[in-house]
PDB file of N, CA and C in Angstrom:
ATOM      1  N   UNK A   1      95.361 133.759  42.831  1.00  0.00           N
ATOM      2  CA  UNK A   1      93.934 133.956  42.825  1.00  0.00           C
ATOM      3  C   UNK A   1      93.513 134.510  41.458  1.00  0.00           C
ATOM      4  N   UNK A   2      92.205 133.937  40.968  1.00  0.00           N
ATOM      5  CA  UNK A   2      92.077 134.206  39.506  1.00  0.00           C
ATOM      6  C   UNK A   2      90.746 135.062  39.827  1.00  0.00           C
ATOM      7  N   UNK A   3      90.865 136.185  38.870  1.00  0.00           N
ATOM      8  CA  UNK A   3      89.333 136.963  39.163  1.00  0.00           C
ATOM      9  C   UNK A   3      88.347 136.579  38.089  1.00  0.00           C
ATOM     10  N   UNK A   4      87.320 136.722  38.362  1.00  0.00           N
ATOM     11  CA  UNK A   4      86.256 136.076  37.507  1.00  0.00           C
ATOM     12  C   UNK A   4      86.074 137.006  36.577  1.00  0.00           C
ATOM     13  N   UNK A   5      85.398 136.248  35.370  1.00  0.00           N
ATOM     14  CA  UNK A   5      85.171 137.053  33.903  1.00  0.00           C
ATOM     15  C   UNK A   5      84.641 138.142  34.209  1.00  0.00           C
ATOM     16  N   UNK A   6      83.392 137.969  35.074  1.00  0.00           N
ATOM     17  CA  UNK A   6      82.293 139.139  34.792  1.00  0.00           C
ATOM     18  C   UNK A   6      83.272 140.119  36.073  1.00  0.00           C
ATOM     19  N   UNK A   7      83.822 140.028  37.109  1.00  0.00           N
ATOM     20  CA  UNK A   7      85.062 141.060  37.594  1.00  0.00           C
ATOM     21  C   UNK A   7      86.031 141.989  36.858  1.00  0.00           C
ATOM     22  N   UNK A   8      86.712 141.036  35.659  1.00  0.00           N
ATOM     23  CA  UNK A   8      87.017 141.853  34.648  1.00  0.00           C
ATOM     24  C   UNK A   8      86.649 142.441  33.616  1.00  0.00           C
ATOM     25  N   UNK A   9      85.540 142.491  33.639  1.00  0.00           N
ATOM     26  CA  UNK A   9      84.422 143.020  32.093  1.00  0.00           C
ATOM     27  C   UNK A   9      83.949 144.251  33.099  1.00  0.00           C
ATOM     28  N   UNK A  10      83.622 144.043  34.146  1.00  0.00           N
ATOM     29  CA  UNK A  10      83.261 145.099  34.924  1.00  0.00           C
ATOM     30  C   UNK A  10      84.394 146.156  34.839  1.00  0.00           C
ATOM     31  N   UNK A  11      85.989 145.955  35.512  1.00  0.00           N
ATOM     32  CA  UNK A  11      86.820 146.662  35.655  1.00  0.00           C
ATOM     33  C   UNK A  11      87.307 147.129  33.901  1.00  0.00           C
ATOM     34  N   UNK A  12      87.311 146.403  33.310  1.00  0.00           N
ATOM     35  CA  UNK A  12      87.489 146.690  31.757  1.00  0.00           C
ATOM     36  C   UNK A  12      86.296 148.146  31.418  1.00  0.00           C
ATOM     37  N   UNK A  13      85.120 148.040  31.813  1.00  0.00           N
ATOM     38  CA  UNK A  13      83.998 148.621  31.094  1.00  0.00           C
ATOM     39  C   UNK A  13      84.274 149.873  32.647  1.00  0.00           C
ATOM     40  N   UNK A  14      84.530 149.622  33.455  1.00  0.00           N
ATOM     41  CA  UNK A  14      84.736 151.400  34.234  1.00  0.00           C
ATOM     42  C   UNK A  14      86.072 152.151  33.626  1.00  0.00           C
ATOM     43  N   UNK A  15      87.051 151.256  33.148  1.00  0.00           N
ATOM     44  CA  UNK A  15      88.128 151.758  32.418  1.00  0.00           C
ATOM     45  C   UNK A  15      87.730 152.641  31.586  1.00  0.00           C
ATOM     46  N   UNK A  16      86.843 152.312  30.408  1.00  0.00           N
ATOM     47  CA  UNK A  16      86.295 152.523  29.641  1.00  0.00           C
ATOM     48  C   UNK A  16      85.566 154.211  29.490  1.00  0.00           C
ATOM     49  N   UNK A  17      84.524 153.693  30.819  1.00  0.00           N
ATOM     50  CA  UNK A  17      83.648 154.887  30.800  1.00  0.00           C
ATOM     51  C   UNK A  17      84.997 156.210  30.880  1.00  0.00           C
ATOM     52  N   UNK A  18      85.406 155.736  32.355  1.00  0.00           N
ATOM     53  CA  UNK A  18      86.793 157.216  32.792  1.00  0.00           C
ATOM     54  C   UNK A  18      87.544 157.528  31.687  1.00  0.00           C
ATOM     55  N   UNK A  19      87.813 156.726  30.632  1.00  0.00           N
ATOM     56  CA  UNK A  19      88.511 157.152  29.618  1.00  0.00           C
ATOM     57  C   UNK A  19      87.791 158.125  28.809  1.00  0.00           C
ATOM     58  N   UNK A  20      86.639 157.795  28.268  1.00  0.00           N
ATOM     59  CA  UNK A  20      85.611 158.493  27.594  1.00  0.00           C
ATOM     60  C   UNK A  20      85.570 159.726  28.464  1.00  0.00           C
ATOM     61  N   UNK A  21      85.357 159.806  29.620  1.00  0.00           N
ATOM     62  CA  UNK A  21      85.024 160.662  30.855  1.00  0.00           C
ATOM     63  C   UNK A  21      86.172 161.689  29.921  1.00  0.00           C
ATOM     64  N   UNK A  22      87.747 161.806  30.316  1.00  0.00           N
ATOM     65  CA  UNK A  22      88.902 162.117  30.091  1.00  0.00           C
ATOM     66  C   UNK A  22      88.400 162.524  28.475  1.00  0.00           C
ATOM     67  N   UNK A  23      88.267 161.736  27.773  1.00  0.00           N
ATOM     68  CA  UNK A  23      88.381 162.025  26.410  1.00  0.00           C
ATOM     69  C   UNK A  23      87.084 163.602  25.902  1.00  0.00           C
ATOM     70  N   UNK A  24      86.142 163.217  26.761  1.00  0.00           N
ATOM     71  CA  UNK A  24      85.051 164.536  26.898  1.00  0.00           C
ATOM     72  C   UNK A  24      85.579 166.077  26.878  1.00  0.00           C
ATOM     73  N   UNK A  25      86.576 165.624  28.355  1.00  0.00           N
ATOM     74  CA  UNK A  25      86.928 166.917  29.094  1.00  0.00           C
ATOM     75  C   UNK A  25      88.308 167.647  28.105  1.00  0.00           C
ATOM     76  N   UNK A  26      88.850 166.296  27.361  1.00  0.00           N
ATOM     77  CA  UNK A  26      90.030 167.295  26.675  1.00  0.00           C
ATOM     78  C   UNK A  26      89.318 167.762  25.553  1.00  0.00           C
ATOM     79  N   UNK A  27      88.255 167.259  24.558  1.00  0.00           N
ATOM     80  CA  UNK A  27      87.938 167.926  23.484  1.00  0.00           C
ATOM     81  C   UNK A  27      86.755 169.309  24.123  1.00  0.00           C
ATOM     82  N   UNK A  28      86.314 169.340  25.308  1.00  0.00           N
ATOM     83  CA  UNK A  28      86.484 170.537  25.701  1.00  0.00           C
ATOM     84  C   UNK A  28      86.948 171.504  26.064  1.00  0.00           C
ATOM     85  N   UNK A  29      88.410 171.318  26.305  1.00  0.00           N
ATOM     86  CA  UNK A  29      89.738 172.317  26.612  1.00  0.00           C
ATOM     87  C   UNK A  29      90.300 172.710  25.049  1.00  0.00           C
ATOM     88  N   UNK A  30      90.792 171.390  24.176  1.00  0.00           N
ATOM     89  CA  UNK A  30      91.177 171.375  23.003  1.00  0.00           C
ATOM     90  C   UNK A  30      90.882 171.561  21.583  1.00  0.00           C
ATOM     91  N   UNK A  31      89.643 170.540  21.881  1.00  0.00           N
ATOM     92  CA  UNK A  31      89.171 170.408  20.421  1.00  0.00           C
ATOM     93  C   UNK A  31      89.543 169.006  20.002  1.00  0.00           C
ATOM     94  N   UNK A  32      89.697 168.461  19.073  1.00  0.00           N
ATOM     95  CA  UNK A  32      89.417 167.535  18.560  1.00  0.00           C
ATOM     96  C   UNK A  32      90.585 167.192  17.324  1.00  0.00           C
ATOM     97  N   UNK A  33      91.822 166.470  17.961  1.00  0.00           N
ATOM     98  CA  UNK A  33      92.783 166.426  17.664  1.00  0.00           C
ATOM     99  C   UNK A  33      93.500 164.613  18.054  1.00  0.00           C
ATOM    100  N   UNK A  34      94.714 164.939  17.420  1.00  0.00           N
ATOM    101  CA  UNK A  34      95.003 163.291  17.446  1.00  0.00           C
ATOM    102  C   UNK A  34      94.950 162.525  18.934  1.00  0.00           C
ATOM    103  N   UNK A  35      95.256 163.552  20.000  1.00  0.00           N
ATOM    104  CA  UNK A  35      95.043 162.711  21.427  1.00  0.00           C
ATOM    105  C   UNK A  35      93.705 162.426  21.973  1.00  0.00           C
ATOM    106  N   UNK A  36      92.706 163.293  21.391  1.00  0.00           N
ATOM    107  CA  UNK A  36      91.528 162.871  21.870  1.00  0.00           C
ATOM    108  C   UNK A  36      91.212 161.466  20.807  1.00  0.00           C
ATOM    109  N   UNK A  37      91.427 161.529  19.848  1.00  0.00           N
ATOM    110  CA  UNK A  37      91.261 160.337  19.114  1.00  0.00           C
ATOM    111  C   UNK A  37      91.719 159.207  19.299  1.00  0.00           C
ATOM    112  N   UNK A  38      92.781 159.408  20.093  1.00  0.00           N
ATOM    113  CA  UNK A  38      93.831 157.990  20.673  1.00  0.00           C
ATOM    114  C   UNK A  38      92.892 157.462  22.413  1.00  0.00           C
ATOM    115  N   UNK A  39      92.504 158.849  22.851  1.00  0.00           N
ATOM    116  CA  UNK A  39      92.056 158.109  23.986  1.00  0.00           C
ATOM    117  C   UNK A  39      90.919 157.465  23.805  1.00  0.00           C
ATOM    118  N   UNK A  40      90.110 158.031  22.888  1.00  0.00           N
ATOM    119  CA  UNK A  40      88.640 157.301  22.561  1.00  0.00           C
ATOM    120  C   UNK A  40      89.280 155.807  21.934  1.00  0.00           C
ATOM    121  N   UNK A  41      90.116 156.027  21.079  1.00  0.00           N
ATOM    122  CA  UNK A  41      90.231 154.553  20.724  1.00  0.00           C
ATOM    123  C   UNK A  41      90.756 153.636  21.717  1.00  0.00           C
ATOM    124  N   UNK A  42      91.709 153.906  22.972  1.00  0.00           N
ATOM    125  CA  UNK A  42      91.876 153.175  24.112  1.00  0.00           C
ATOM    126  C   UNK A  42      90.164 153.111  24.802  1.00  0.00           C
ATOM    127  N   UNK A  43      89.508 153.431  24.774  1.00  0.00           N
ATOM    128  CA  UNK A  43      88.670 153.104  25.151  1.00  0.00           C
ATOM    129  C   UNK A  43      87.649 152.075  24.131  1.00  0.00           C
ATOM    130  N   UNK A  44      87.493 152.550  23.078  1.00  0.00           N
ATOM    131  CA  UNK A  44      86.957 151.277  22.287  1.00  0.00           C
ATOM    132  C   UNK A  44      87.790 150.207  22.773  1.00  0.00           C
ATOM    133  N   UNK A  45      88.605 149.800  22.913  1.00  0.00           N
ATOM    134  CA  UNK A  45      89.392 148.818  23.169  1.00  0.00           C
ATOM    135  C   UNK A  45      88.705 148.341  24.321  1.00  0.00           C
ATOM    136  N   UNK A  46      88.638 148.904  25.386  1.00  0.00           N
ATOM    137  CA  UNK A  46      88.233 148.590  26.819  1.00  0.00           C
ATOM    138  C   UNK A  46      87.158 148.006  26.636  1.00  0.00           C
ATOM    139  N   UNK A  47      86.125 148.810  26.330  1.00  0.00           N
ATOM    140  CA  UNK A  47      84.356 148.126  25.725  1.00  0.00           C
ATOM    141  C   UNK A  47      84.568 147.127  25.122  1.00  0.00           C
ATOM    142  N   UNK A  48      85.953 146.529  24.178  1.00  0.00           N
ATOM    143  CA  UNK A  48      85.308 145.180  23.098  1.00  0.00           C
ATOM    144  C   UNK A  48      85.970 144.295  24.217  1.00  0.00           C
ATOM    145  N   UNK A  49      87.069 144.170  24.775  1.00  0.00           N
ATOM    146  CA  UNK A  49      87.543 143.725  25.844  1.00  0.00           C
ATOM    147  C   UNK A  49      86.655 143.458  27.032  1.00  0.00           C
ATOM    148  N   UNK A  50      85.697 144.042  27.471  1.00  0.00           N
ATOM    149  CA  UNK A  50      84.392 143.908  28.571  1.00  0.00           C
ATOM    150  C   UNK A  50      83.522 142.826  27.518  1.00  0.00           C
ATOM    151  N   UNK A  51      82.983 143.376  26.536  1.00  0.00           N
ATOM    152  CA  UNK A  51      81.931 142.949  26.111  1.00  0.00           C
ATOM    153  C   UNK A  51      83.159 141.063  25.856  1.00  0.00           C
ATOM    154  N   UNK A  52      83.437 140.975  25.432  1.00  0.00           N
ATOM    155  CA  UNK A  52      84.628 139.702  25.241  1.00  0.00           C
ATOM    156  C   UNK A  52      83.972 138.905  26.591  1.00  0.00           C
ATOM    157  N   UNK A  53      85.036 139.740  27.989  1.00  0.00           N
ATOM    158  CA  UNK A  53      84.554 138.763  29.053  1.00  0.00           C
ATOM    159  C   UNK A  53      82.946 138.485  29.193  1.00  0.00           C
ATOM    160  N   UNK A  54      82.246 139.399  29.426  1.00  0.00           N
ATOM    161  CA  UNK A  54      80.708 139.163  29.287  1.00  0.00           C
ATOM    162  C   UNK A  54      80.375 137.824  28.562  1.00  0.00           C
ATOM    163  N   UNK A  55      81.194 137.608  27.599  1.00  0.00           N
ATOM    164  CA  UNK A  55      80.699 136.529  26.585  1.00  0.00           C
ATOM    165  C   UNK A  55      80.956 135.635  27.196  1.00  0.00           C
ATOM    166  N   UNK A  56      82.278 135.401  27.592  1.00  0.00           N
ATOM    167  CA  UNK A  56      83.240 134.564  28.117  1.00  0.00           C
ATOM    168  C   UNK A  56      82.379 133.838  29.584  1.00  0.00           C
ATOM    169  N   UNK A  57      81.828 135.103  30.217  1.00  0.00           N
ATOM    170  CA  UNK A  57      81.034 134.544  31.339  1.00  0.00           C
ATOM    171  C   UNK A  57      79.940 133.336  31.151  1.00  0.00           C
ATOM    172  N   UNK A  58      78.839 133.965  29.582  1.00  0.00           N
ATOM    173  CA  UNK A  58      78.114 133.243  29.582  1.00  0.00           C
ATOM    174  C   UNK A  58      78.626 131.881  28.860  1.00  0.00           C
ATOM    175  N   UNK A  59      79.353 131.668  28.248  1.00  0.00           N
ATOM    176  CA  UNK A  59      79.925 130.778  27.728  1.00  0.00           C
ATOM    177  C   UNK A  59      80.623 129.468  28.871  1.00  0.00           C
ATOM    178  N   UNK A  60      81.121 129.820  29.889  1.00  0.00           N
ATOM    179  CA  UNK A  60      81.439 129.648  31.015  1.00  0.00           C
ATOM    180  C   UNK A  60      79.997 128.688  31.398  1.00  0.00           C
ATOM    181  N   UNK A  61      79.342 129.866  32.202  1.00  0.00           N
ATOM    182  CA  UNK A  61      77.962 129.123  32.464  1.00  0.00           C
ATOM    183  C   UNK A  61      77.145 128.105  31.585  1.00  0.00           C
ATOM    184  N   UNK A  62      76.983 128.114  30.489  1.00  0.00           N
ATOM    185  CA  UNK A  62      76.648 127.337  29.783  1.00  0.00           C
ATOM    186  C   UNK A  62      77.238 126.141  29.934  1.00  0.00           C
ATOM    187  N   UNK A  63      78.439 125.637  29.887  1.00  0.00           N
ATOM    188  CA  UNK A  63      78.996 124.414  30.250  1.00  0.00           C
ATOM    189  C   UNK A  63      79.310 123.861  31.298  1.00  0.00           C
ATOM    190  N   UNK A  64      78.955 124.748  32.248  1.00  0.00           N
ATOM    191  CA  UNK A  64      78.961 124.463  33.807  1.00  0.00           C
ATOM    192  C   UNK A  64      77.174 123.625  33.800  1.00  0.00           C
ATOM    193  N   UNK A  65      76.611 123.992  33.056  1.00  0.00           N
ATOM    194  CA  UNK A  65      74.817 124.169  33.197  1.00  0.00           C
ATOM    195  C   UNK A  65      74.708 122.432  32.415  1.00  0.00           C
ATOM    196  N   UNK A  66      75.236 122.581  30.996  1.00  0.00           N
ATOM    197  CA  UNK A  66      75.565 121.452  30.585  1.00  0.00           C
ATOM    198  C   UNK A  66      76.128 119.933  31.642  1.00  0.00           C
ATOM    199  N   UNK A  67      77.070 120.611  32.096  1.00  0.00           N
ATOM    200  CA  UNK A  67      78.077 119.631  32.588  1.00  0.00           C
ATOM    201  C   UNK A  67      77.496 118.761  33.916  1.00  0.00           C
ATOM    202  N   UNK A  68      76.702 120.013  34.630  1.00  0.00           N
ATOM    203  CA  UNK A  68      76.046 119.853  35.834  1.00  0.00           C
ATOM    204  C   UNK A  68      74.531 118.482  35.386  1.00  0.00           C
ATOM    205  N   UNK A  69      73.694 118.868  34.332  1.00  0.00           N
ATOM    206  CA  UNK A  69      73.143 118.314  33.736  1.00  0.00           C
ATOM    207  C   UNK A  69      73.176 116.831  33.041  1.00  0.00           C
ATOM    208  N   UNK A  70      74.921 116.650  32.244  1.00  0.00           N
ATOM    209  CA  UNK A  70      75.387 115.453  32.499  1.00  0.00           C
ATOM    210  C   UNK A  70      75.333 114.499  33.567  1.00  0.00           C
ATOM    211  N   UNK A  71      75.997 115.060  34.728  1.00  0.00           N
ATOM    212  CA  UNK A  71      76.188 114.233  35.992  1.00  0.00           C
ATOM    213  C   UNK A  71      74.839 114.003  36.512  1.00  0.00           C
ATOM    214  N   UNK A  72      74.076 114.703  36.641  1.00  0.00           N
ATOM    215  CA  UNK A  72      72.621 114.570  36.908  1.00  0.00           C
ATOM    216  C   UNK A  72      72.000 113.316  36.236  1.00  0.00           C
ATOM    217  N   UNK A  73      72.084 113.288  35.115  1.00  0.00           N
ATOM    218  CA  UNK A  73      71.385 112.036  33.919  1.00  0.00           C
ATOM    219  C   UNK A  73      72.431 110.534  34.374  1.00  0.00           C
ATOM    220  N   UNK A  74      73.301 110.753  34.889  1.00  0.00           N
ATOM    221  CA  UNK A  74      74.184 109.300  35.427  1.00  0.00           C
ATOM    222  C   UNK A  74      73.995 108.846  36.469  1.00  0.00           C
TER     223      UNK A  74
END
């Protein structure tokens, strides 16, 4: 079973937030040091990875919209 783009842009982008979430709470215990910097950057990761599928979705639709449109004109 394959999950759909916008399923994983979703689960990608809550990754995301909880990481940030996490990354908040240690530079409030810590301060602002190489692990908070590593988790924020696992999270940039997550966001370009969401925003990716997002694309991917509409890109998707578009040639479904196209394609549907073809068969229509025949």
């Amino acid at each position: 079973m394959r999950a759909s783009p916008m399923t994983m842009a979703v689960v990608y982008f809550m990754i995301g937030v909880l990481l940030v979430f996490f990354a908040i709470q240690y530079v409030n215990t810590a301060g602002w040091n190489f692990w908070s910097y590593l988790i924020i950057g696992f999270a940039t990761i997550d966001f370009m990875i969401a925003f990716r599928f997002f694309r991917l979705r509409k890109v998707i639709k578009q040639i479904q919209d196209q394609n549907k449109k073809d068969k229509d004109n025949k």
